[in-house]
Protein backbone atom coordinates (compact mmCIF):
# COMPACT_ATOMS: atom_id res chain seq x y z
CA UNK A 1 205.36 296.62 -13.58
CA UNK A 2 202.75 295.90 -15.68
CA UNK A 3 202.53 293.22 -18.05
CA UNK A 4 199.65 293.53 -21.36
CA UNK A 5 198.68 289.71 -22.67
CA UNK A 6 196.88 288.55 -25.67
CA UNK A 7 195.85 284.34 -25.93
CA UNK A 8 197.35 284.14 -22.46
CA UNK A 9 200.88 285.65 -23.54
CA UNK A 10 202.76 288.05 -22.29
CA UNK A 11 202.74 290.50 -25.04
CA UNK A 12 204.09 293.49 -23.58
CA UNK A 13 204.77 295.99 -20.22
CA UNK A 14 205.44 298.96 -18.58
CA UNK A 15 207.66 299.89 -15.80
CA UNK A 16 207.80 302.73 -13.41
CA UNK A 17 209.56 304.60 -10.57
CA UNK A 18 210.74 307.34 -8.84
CA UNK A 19 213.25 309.29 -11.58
CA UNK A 20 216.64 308.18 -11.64
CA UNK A 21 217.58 311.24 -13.34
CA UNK A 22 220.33 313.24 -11.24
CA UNK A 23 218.31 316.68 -11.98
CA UNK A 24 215.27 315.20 -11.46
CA UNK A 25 213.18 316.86 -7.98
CA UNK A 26 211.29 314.48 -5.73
CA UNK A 27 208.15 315.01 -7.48
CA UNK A 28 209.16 313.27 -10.64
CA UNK A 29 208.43 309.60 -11.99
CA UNK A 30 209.84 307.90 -14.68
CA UNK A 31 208.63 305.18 -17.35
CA UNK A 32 211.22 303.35 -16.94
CA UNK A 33 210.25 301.17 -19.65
CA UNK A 34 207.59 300.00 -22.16
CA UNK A 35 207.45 297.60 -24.76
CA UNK A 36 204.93 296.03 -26.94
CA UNK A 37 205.77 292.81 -29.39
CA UNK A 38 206.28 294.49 -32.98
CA UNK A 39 203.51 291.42 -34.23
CA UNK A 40 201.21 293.55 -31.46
CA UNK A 41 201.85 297.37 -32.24
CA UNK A 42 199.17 299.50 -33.33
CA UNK A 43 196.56 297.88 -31.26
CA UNK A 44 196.57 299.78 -28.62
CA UNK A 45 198.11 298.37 -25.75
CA UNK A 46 200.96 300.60 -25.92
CA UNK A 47 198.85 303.69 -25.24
CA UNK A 48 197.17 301.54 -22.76
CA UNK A 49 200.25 300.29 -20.65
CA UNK A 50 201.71 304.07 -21.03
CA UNK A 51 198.29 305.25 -19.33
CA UNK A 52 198.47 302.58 -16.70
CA UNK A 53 202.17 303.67 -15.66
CA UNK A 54 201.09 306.95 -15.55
CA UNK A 55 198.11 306.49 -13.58
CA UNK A 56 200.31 305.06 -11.15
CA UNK A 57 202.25 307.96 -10.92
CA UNK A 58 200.05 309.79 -9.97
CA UNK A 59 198.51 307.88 -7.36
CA UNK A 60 201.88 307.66 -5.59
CA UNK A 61 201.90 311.49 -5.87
CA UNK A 62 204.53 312.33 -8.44
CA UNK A 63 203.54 315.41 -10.53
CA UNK A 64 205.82 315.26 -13.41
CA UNK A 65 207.13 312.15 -15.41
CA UNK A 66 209.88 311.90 -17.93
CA UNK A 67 210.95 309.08 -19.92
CA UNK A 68 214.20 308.22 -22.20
CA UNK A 69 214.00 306.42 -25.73
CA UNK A 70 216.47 306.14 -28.54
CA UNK A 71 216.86 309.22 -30.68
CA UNK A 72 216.82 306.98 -33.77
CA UNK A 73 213.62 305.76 -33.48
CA UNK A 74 211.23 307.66 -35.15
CA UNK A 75 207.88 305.19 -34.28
CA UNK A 76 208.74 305.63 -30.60
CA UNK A 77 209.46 309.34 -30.89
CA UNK A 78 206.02 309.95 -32.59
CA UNK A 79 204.52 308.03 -30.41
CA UNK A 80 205.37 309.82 -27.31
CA UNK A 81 204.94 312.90 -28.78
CA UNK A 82 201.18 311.86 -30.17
CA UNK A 83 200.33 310.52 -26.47
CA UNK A 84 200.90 314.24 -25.24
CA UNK A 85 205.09 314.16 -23.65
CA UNK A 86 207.28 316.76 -24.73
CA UNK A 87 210.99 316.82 -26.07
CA UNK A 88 213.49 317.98 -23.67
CA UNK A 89 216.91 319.03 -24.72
CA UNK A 90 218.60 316.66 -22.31
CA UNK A 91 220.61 313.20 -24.23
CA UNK A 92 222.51 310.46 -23.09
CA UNK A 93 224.35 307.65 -23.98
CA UNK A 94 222.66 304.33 -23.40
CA UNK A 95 224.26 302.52 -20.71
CA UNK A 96 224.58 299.35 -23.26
CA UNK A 97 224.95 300.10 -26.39
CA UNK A 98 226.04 303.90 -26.43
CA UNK A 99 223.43 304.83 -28.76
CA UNK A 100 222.09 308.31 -28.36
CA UNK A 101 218.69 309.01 -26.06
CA UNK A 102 216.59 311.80 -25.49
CA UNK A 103 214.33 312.44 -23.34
CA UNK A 104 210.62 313.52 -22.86
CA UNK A 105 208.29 314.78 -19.85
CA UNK A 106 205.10 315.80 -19.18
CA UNK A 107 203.25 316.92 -16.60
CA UNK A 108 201.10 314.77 -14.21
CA UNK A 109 197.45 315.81 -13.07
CA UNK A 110 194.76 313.77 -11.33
CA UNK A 111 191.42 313.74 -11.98
């Protein structure tokens, strides 16, 4: 985990790991998750914490990621889709709340 600060606050993270998926292969990560304080959006540190994750990733040798977020956000959706993951087909319930996910991959290169 990775945690992004501003004036010495915690201000946002990320979280990865090895997929938890039940289809997922042994060459796949996960974000497991990210957040960034609403007063902080749009600054960058999302993109920033999502590259970090990634990066890390990679270094442990994973070659594809996926992540899950909540169908009915449309910021998050764009988001992902504007920092280069792709839509899969695949939805869940969340665990909590039973609101709908979907989820998104991409692939992972070094270099």
């Amino acid at each position: 985990m990775w945690v992004a600060e501003a004036e010495g606050a915690p201000v946002g993270f990320v979280s990865v790991a090895r997929s938890r998926d039940a289809d997922a292969g042994d060459g796949v990560g996960e974000v497991v998750a990210l957040y960034v304080d609403p007063a902080h959006q749009g600054r960058g540190m999302g993109s920033a914490l999502l590259a970090r994750g990634v990066a890390a990733l990679i270094a442990r040798g994973f070659t594809r990621a996926t992540l899950w977020t909540f169908a009915g956000n449309p910021r998050s959706r764009g988001f992902y889709k504007h920092e280069g993951w792709t839509l899969e087909a695949t939805r869940r319930s969340n665990h909590d709340s039973g609101a709908a996910e979907i989820r998104y991959e991409r692939a992972l290169v070094s270099g």
